[in-house]
N, C-alpha and C. Protein backbone atom coordinates (compact mmCIF):
# COMPACT_ATOMS: atom_id res chain seq x y z
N UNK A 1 36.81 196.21 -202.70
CA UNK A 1 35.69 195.62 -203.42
C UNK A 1 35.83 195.89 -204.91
N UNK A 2 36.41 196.88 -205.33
CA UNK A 2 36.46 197.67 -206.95
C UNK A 2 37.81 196.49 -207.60
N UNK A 3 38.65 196.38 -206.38
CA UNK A 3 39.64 195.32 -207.03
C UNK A 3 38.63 194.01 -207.46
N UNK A 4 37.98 193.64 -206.54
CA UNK A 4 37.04 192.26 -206.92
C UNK A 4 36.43 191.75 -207.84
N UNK A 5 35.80 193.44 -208.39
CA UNK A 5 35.16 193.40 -209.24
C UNK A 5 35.69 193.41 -210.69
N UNK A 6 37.19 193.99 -210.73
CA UNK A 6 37.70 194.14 -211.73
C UNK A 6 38.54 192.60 -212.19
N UNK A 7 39.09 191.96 -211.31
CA UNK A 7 39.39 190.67 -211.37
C UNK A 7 38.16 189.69 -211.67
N UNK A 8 36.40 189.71 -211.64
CA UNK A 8 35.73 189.21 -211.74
C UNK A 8 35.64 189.39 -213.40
N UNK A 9 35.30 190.49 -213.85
CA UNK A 9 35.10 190.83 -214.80
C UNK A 9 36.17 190.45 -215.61
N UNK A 10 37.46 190.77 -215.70
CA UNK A 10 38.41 189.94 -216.51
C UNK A 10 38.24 188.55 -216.23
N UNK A 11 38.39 187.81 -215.38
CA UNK A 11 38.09 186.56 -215.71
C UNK A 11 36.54 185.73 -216.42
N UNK A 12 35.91 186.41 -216.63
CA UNK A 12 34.44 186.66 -216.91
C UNK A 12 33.89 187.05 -218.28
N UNK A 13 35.22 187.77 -218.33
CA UNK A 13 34.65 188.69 -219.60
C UNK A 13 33.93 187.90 -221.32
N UNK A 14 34.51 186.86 -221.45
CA UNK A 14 34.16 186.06 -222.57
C UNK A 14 32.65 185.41 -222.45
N UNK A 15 32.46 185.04 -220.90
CA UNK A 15 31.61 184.33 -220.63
C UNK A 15 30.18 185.76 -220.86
N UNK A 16 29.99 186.96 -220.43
CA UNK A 16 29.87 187.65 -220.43
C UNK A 16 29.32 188.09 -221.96
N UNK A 17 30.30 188.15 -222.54
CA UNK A 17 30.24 188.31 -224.23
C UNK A 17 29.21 187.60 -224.81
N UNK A 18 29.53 185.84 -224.79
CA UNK A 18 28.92 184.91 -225.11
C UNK A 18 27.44 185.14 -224.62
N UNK A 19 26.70 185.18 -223.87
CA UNK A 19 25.51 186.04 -223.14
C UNK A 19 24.95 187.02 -223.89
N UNK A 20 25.62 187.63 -224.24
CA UNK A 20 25.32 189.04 -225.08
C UNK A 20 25.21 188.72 -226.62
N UNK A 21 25.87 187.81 -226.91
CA UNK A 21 25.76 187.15 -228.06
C UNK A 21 24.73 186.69 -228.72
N UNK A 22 24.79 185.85 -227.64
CA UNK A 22 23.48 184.47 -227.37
C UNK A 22 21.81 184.92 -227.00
N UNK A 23 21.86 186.56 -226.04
CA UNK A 23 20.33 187.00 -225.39
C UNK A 23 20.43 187.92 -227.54
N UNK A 24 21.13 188.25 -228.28
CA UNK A 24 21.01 188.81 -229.22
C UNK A 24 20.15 188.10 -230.39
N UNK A 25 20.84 186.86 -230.36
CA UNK A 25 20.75 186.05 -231.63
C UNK A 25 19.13 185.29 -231.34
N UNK A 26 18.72 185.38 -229.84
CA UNK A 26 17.43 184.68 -229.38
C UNK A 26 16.87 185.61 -230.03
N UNK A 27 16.87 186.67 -229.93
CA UNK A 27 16.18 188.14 -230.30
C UNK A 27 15.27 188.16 -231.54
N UNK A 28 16.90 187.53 -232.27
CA UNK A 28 16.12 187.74 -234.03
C UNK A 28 15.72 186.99 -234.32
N UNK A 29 15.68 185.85 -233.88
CA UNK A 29 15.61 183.91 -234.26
C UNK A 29 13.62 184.51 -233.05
N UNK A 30 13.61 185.01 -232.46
CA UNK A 30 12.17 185.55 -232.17
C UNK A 30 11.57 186.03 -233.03
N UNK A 31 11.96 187.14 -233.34
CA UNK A 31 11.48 187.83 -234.57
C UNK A 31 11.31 187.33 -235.69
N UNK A 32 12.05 186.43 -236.19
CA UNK A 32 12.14 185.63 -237.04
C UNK A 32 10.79 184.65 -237.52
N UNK A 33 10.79 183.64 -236.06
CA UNK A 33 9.37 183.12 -235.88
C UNK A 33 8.53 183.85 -235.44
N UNK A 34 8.24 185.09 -235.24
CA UNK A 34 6.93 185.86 -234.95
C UNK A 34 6.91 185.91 -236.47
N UNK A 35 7.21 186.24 -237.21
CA UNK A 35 7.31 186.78 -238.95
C UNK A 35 6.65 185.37 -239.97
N UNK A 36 7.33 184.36 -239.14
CA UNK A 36 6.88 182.84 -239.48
C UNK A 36 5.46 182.80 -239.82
N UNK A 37 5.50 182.51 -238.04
CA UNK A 37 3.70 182.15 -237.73
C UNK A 37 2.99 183.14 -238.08
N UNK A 38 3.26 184.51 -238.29
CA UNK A 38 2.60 185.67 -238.92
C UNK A 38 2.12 184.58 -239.84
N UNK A 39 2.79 184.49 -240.88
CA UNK A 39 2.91 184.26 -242.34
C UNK A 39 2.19 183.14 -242.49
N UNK A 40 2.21 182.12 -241.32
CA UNK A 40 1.34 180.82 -241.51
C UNK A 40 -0.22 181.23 -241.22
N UNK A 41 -0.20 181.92 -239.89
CA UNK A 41 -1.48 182.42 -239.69
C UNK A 41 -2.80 183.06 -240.77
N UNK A 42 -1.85 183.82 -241.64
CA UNK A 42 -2.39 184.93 -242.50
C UNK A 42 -2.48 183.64 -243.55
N UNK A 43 -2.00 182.57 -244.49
CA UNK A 43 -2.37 181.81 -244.95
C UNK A 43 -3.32 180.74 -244.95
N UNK A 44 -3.03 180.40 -243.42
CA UNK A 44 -4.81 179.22 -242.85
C UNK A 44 -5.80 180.27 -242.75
N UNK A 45 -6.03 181.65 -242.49
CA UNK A 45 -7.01 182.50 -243.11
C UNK A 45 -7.43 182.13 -244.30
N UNK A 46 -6.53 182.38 -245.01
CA UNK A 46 -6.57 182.38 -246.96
C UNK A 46 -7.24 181.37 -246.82
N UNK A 47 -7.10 180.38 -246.30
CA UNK A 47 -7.43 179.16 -246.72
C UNK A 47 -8.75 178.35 -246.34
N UNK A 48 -8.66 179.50 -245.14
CA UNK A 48 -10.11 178.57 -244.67
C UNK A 48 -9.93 177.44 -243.36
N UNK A 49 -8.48 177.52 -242.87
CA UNK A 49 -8.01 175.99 -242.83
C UNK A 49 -7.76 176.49 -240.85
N UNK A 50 -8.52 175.36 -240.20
CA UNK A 50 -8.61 176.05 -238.49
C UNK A 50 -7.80 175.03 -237.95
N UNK A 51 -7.26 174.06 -238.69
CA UNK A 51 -6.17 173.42 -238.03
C UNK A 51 -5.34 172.54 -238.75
N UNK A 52 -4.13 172.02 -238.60
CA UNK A 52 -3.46 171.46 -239.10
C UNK A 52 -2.45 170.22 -238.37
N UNK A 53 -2.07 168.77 -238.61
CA UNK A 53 -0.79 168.44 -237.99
C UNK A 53 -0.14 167.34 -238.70
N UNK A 54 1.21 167.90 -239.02
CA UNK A 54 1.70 167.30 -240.19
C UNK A 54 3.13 166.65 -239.36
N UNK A 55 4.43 166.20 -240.29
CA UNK A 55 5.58 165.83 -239.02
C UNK A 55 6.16 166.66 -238.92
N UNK A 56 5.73 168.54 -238.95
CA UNK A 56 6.69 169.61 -238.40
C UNK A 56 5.99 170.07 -237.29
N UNK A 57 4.58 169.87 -237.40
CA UNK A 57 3.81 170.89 -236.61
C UNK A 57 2.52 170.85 -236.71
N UNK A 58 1.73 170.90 -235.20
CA UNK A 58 0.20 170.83 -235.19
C UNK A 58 -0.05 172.24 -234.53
N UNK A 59 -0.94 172.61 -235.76
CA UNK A 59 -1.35 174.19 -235.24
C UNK A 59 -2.99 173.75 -235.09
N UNK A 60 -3.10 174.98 -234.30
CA UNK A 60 -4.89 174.67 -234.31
C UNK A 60 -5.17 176.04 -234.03
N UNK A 61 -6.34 176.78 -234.63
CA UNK A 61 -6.89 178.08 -235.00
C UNK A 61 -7.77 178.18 -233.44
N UNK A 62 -7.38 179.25 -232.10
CA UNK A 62 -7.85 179.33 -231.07
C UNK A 62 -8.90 180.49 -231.36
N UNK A 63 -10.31 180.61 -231.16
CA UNK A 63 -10.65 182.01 -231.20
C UNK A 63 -10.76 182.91 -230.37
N UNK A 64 -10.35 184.04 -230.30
CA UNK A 64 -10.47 184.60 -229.46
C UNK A 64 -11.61 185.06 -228.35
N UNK A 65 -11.71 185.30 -227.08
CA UNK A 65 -12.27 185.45 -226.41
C UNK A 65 -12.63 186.43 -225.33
N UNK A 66 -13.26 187.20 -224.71
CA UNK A 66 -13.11 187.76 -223.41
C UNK A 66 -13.63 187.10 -221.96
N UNK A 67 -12.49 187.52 -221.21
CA UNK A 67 -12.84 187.45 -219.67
C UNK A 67 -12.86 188.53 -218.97
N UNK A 68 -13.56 188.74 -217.77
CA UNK A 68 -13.71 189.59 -217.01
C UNK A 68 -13.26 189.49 -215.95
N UNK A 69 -12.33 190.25 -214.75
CA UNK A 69 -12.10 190.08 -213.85
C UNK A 69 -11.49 191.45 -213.19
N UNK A 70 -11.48 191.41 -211.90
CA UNK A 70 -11.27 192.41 -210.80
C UNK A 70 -10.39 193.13 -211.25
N UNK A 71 -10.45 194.37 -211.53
CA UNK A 71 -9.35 195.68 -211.35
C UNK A 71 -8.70 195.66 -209.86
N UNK A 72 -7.97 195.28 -209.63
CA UNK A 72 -7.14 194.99 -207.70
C UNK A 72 -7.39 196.70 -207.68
N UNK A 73 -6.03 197.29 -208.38
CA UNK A 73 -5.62 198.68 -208.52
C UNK A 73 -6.82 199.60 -208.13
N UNK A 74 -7.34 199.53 -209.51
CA UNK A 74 -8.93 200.36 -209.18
C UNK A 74 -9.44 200.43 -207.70
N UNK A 75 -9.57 198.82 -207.33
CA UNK A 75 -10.35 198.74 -205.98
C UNK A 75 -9.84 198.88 -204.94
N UNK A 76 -8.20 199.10 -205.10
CA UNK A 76 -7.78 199.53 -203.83
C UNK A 76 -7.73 201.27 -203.81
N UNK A 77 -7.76 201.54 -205.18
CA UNK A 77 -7.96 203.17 -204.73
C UNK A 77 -9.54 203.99 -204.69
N UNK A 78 -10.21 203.01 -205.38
CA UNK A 78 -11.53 203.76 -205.15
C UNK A 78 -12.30 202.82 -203.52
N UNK A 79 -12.18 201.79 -203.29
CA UNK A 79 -12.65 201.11 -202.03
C UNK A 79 -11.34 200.62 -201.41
N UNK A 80 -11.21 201.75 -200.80
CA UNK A 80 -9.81 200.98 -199.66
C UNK A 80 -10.18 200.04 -198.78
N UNK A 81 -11.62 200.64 -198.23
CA UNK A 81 -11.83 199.82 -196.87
C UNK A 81 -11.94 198.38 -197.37
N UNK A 82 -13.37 198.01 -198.53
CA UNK A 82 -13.37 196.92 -198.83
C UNK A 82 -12.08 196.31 -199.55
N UNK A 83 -11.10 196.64 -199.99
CA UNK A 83 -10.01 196.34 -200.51
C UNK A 83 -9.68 195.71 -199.04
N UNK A 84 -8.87 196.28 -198.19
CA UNK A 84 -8.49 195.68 -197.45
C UNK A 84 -9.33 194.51 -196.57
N UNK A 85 -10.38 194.94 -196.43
CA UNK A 85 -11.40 194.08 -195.68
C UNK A 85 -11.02 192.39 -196.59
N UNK A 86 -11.06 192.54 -197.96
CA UNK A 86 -11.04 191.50 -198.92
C UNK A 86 -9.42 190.83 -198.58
N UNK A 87 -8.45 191.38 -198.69
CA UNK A 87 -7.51 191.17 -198.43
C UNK A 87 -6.99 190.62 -196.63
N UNK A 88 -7.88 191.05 -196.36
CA UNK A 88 -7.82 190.41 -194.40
C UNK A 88 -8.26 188.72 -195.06
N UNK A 89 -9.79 188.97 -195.22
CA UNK A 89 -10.30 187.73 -195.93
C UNK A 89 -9.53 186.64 -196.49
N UNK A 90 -9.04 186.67 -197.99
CA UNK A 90 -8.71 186.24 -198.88
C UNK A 90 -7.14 186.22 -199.20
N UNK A 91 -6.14 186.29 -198.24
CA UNK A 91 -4.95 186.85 -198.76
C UNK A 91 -4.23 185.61 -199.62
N UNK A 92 -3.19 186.19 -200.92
CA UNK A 92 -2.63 185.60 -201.58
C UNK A 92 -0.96 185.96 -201.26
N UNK A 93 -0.35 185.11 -200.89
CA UNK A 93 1.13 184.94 -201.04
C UNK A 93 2.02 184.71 -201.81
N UNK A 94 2.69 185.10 -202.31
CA UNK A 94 3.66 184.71 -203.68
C UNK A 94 5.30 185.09 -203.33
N UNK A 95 5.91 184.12 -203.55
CA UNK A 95 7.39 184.06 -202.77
C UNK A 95 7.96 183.52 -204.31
N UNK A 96 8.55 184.90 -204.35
CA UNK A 96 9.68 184.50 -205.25
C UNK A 96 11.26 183.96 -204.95
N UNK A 97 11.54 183.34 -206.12
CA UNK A 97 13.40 182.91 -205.90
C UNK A 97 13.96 183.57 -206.29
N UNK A 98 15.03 183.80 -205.71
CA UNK A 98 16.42 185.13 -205.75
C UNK A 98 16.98 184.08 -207.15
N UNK A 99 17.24 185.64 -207.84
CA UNK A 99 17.82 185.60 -209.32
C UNK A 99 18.80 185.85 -209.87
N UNK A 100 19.22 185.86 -210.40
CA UNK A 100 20.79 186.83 -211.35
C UNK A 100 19.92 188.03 -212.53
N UNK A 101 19.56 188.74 -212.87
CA UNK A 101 18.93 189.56 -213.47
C UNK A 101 19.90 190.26 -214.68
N UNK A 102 19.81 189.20 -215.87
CA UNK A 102 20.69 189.97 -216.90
C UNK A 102 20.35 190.73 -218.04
N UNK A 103 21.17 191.82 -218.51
CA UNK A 103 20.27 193.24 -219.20
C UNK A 103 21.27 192.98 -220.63
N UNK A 104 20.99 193.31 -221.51
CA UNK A 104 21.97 193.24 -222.17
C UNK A 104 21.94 194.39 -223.38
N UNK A 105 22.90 195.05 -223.58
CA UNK A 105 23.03 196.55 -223.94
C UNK A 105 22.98 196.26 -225.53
């Protein structure tokens, strides 16, 4: 199997690279536009201005809000019984798809 892997990886290896390259450069080109829209945000403040749409971009000023909803966690450790009772009730299913899971150092 260690042979497999080592023949995978050399043939691989660029492709591999390129990945590492590419999850890098998303990184800063993120950062980049978080720094952006910072910068636009903090100006339609200045300005007074709750929305905009021009031929780059339609922003619109959302305000913030609260919602309230169930602590699951909480209620399964402080009310087990009704936790589960709710969960006999009400159950939710969620089926995920098998992935490739890449980390990049």
């Amino acid at each position: 199997m260690s042979n497999e892997l080592t023949v995978f990886e050399n043939k691989y290896m660029a492709v591999m690279a390129q990945i590492a390259a590419l999850a890098k450069q998303e990184k800063e080109i993120a950062e980049r536009n978080k720094q952006l829209k910072s910068e636009l945000e903090a100006a339609m403040d200045e300005y007074g201005i709750k929305s905009i749409d021009n031929e780059f971009l339609k922003i619109t000023r959302v305000e913030g809000s609260t919602t309230v909803s169930i602590d699951i966690k909480k209620l399964q450790d402080k009310e087990p019984a009704l936790y589960d009772e709710l969960l006999e009730d009400y159950p939710k299913k969620t089926v995920r798809k098998p992935y490739v899971k890449f980390t990049v150092k």
